[in-house]
PDB file of N, CA and C in Angstrom:
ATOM      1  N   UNK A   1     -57.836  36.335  27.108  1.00  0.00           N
ATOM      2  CA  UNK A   1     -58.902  36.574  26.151  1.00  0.00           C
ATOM      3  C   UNK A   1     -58.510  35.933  24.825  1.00  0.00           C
ATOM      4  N   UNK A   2     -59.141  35.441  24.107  1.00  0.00           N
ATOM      5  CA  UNK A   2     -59.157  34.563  22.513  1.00  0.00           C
ATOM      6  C   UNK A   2     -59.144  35.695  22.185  1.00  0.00           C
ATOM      7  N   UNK A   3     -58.240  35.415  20.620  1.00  0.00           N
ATOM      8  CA  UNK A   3     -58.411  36.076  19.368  1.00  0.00           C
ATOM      9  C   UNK A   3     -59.753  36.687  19.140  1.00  0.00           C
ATOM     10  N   UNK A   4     -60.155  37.674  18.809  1.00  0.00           N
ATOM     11  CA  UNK A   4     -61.315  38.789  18.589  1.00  0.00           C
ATOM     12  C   UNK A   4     -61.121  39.397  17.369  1.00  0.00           C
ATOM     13  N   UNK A   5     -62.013  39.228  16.469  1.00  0.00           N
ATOM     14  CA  UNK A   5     -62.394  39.784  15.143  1.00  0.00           C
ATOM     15  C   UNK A   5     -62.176  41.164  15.303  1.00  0.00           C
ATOM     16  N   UNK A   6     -62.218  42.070  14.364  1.00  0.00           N
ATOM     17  CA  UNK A   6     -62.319  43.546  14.702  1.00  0.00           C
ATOM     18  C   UNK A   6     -63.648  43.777  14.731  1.00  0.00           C
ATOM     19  N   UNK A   7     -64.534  43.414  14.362  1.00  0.00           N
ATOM     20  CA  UNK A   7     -65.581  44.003  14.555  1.00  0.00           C
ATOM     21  C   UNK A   7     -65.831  43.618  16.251  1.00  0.00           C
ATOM     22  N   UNK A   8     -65.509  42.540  16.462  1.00  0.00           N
ATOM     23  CA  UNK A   8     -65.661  41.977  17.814  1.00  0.00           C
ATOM     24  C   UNK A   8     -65.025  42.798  18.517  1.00  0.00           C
ATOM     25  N   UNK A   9     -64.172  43.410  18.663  1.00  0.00           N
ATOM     26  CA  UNK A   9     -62.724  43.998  19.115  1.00  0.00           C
ATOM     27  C   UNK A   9     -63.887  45.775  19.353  1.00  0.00           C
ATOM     28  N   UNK A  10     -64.588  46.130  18.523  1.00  0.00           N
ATOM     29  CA  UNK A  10     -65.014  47.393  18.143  1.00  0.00           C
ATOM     30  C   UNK A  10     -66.824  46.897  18.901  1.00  0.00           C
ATOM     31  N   UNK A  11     -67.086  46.107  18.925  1.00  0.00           N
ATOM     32  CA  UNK A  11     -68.358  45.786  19.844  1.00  0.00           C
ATOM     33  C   UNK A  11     -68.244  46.167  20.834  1.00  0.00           C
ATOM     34  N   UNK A  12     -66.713  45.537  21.723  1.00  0.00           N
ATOM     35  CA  UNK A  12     -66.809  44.883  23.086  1.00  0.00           C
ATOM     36  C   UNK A  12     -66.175  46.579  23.519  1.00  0.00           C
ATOM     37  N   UNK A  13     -65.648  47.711  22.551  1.00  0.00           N
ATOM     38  CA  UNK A  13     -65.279  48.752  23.093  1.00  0.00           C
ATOM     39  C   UNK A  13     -66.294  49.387  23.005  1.00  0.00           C
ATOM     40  N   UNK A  14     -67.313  49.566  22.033  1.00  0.00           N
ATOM     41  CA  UNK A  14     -68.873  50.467  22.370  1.00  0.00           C
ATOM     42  C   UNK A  14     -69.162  49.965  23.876  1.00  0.00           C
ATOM     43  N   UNK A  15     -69.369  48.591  23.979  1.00  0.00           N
ATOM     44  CA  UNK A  15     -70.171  48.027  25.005  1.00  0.00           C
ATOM     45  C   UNK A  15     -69.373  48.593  26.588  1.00  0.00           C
ATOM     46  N   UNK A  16     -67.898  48.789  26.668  1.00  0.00           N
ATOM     47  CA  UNK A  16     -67.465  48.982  27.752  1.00  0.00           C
ATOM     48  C   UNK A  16     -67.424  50.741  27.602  1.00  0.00           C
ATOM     49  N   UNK A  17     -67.719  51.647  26.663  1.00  0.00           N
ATOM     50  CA  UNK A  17     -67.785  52.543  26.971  1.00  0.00           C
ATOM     51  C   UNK A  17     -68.937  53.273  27.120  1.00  0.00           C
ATOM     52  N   UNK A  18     -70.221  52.136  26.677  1.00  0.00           N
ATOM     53  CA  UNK A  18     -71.419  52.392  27.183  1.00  0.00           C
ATOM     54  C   UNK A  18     -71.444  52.324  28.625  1.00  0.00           C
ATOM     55  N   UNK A  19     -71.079  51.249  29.191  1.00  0.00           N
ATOM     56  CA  UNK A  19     -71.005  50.645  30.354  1.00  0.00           C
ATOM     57  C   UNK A  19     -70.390  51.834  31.230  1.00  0.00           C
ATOM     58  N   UNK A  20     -69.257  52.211  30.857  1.00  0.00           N
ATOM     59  CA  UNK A  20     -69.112  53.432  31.949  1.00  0.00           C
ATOM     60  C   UNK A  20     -69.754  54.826  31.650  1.00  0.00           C
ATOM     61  N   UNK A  21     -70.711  54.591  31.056  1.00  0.00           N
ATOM     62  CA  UNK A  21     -71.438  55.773  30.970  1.00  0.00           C
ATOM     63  C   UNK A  21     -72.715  55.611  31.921  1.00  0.00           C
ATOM     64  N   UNK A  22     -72.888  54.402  32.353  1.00  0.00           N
ATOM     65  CA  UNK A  22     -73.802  53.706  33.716  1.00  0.00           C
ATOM     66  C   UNK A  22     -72.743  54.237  34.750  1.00  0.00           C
ATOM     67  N   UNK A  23     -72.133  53.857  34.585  1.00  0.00           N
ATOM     68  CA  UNK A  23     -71.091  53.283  35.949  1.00  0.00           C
ATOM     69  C   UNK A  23     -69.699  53.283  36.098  1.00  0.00           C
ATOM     70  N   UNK A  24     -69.029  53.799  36.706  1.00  0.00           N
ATOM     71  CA  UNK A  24     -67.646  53.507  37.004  1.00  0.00           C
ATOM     72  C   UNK A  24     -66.889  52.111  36.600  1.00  0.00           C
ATOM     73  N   UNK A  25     -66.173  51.946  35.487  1.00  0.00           N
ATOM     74  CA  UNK A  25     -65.806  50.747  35.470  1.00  0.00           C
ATOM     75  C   UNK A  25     -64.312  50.321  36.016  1.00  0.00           C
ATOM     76  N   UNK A  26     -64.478  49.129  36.332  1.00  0.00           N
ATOM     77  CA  UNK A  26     -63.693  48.485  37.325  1.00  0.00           C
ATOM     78  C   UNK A  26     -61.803  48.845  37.022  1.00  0.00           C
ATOM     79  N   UNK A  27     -60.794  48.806  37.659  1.00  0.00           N
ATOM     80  CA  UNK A  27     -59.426  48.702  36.803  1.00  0.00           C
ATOM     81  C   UNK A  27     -59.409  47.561  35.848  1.00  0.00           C
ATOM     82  N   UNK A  28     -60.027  46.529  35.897  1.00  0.00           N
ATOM     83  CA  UNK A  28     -59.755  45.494  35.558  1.00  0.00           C
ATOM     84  C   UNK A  28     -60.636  45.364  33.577  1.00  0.00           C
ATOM     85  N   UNK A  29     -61.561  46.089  34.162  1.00  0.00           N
ATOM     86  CA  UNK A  29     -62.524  46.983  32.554  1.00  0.00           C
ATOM     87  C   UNK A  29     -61.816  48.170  31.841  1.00  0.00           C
ATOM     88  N   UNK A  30     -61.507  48.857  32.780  1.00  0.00           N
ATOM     89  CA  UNK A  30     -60.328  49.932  32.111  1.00  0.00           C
ATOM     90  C   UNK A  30     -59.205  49.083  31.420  1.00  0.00           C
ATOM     91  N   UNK A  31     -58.253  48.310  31.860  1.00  0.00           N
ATOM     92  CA  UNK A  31     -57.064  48.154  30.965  1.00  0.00           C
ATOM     93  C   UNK A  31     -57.614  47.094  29.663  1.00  0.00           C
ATOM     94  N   UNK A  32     -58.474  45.999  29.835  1.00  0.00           N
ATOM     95  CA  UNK A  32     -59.335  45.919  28.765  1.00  0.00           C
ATOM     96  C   UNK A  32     -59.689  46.742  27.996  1.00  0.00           C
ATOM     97  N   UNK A  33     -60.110  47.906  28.251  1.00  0.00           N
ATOM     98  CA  UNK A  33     -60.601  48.989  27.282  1.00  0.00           C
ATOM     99  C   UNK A  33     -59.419  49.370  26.312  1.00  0.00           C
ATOM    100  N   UNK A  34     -58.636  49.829  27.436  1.00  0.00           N
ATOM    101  CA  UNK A  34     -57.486  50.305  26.777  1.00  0.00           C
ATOM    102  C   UNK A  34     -56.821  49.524  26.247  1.00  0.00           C
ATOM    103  N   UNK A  35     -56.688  48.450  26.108  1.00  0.00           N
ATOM    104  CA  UNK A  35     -55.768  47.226  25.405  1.00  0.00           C
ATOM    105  C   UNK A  35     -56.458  47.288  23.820  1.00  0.00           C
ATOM    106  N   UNK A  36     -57.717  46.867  23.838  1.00  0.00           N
ATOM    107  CA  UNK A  36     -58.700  46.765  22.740  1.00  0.00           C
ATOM    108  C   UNK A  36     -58.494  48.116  22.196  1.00  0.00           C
ATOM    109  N   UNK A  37     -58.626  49.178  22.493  1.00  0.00           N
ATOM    110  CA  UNK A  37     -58.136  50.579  21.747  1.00  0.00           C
ATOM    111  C   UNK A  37     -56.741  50.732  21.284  1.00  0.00           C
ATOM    112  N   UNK A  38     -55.913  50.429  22.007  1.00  0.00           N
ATOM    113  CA  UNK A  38     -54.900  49.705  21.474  1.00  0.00           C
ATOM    114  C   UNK A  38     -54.310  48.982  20.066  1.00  0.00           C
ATOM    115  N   UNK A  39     -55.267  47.909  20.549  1.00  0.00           N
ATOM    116  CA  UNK A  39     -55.406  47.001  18.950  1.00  0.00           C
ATOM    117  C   UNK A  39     -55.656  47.659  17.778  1.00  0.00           C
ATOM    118  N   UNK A  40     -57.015  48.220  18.419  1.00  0.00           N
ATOM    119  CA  UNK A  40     -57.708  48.667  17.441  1.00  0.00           C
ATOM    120  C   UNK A  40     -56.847  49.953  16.307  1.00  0.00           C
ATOM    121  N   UNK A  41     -56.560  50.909  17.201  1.00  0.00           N
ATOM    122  CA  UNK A  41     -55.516  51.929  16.416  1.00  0.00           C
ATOM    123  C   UNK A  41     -54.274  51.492  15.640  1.00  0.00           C
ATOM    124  N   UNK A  42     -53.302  50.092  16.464  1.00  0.00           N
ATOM    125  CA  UNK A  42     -52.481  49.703  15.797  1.00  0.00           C
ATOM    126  C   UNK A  42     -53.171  49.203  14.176  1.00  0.00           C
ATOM    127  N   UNK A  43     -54.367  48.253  14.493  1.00  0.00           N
ATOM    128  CA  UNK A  43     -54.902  47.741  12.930  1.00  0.00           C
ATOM    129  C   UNK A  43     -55.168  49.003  12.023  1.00  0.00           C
ATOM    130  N   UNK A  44     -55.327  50.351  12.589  1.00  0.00           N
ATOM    131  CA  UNK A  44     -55.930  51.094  11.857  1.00  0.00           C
ATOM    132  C   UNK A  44     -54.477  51.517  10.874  1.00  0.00           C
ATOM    133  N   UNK A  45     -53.712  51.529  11.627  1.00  0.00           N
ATOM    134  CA  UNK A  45     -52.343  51.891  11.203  1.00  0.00           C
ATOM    135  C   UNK A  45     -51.677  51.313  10.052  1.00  0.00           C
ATOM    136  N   UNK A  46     -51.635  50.165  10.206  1.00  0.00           N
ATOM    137  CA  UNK A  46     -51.159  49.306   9.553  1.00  0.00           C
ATOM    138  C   UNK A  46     -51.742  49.119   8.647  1.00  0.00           C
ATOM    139  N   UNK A  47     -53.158  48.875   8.641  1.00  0.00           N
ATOM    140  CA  UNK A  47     -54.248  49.164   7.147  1.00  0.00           C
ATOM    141  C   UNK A  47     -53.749  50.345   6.159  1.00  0.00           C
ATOM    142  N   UNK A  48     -53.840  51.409   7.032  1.00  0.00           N
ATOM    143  CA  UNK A  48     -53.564  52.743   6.536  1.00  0.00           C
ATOM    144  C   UNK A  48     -52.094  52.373   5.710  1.00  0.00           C
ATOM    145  N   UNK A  49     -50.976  52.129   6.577  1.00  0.00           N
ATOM    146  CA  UNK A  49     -49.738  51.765   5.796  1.00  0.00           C
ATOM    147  C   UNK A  49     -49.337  50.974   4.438  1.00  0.00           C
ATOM    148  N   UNK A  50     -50.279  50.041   4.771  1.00  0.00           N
ATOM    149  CA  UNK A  50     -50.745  49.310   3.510  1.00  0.00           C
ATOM    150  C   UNK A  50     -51.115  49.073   2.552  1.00  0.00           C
ATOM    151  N   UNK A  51     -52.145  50.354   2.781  1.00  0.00           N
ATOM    152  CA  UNK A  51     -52.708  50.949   1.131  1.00  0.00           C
ATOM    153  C   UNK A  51     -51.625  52.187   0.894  1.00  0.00           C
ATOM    154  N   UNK A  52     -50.893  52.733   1.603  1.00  0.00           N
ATOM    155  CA  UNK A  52     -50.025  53.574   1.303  1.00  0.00           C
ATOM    156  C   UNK A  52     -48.899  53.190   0.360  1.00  0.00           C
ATOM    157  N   UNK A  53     -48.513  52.132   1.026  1.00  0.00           N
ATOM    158  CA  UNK A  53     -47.271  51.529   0.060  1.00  0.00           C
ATOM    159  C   UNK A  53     -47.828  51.046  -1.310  1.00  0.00           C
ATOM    160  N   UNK A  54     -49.430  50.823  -1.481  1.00  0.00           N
ATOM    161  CA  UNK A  54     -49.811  49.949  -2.663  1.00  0.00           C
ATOM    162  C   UNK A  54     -49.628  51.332  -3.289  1.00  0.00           C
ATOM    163  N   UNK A  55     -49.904  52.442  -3.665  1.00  0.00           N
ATOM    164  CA  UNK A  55     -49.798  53.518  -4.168  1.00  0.00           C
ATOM    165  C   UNK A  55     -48.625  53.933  -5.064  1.00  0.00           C
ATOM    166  N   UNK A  56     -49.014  54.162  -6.378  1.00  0.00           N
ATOM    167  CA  UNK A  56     -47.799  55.074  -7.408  1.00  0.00           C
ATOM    168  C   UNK A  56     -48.378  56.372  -8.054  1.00  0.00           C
ATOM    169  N   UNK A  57     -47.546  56.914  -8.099  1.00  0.00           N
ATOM    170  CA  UNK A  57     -47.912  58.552  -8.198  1.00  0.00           C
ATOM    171  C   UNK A  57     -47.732  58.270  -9.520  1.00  0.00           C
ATOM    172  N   UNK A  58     -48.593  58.888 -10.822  1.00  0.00           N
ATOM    173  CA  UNK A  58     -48.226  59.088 -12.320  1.00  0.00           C
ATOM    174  C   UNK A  58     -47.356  60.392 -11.875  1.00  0.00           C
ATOM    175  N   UNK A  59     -46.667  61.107 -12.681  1.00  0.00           N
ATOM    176  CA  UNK A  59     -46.019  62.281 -12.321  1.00  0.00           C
ATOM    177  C   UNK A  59     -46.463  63.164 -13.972  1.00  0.00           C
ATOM    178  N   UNK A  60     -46.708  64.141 -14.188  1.00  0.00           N
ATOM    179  CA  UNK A  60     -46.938  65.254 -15.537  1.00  0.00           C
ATOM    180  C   UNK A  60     -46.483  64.578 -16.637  1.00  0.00           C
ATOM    181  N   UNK A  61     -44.892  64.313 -16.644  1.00  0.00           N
ATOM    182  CA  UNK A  61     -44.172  63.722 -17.245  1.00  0.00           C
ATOM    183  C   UNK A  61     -44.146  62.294 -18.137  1.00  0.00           C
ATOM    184  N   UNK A  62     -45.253  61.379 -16.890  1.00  0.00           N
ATOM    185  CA  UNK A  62     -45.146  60.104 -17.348  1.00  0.00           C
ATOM    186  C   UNK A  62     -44.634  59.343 -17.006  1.00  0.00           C
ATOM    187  N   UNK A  63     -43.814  59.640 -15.845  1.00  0.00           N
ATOM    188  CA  UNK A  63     -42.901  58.962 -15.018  1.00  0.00           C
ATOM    189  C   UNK A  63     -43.705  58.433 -13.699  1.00  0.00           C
ATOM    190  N   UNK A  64     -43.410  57.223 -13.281  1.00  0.00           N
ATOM    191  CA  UNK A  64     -43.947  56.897 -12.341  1.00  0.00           C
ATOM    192  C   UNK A  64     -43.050  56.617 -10.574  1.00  0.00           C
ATOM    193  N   UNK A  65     -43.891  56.837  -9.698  1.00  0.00           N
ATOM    194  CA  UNK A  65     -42.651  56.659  -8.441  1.00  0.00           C
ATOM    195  C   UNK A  65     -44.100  55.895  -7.339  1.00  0.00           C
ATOM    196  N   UNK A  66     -43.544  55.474  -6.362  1.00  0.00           N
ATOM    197  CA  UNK A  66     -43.722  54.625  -5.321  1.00  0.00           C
ATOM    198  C   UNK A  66     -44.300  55.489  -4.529  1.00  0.00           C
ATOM    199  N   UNK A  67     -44.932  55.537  -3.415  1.00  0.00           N
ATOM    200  CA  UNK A  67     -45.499  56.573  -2.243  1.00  0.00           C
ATOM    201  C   UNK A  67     -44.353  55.978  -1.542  1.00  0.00           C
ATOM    202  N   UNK A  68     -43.535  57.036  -0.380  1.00  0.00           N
ATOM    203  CA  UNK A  68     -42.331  56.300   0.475  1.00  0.00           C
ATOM    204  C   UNK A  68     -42.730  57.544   1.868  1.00  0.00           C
ATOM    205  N   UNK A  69     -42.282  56.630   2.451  1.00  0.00           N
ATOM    206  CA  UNK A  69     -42.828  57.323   4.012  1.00  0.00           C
ATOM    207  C   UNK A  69     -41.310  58.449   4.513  1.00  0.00           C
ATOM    208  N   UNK A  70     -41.462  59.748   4.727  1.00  0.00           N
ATOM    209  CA  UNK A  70     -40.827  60.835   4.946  1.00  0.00           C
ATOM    210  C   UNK A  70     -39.869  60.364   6.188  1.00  0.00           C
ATOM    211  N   UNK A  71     -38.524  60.820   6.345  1.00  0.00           N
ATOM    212  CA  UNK A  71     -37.981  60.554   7.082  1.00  0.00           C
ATOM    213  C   UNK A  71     -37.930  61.721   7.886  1.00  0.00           C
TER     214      UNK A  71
END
């Protein structure tokens, strides 16, 4: 499969989960599905991460700090 836009990526998963709402879809439509859901959650992630790190907290004080991911 070519490179797929996200919106493309988010079409072709309405369309296959319409599709098994007709019909049983094939193994071969299932791991497609699931690949593209896949994608899709990883991009969501990484978006999400992204604006996370752009983030600085003012603090009461005036002091400023970084958003940092909890260990």
């Amino acid at each position: 499969m070519s490179e797929m836009t996200m919106d493309e990526r988010i079409k072709r998963i309405n369309e296959l989960y319409h599709l098994s709402q007709k019909r049983k879809l094939t193994d071969e439509e299932k791991a497609e599905q699931s690949h593209l859901r896949w994608e899709y959650v990883n991009a969501i992630k990484k978006n999400l991460s992204s604006q996370l790190e752009s983030i600085t907290i003012v603090e009461p004080d005036g002091s400023k700090r970084k958003v940092t991911k909890k260990q």
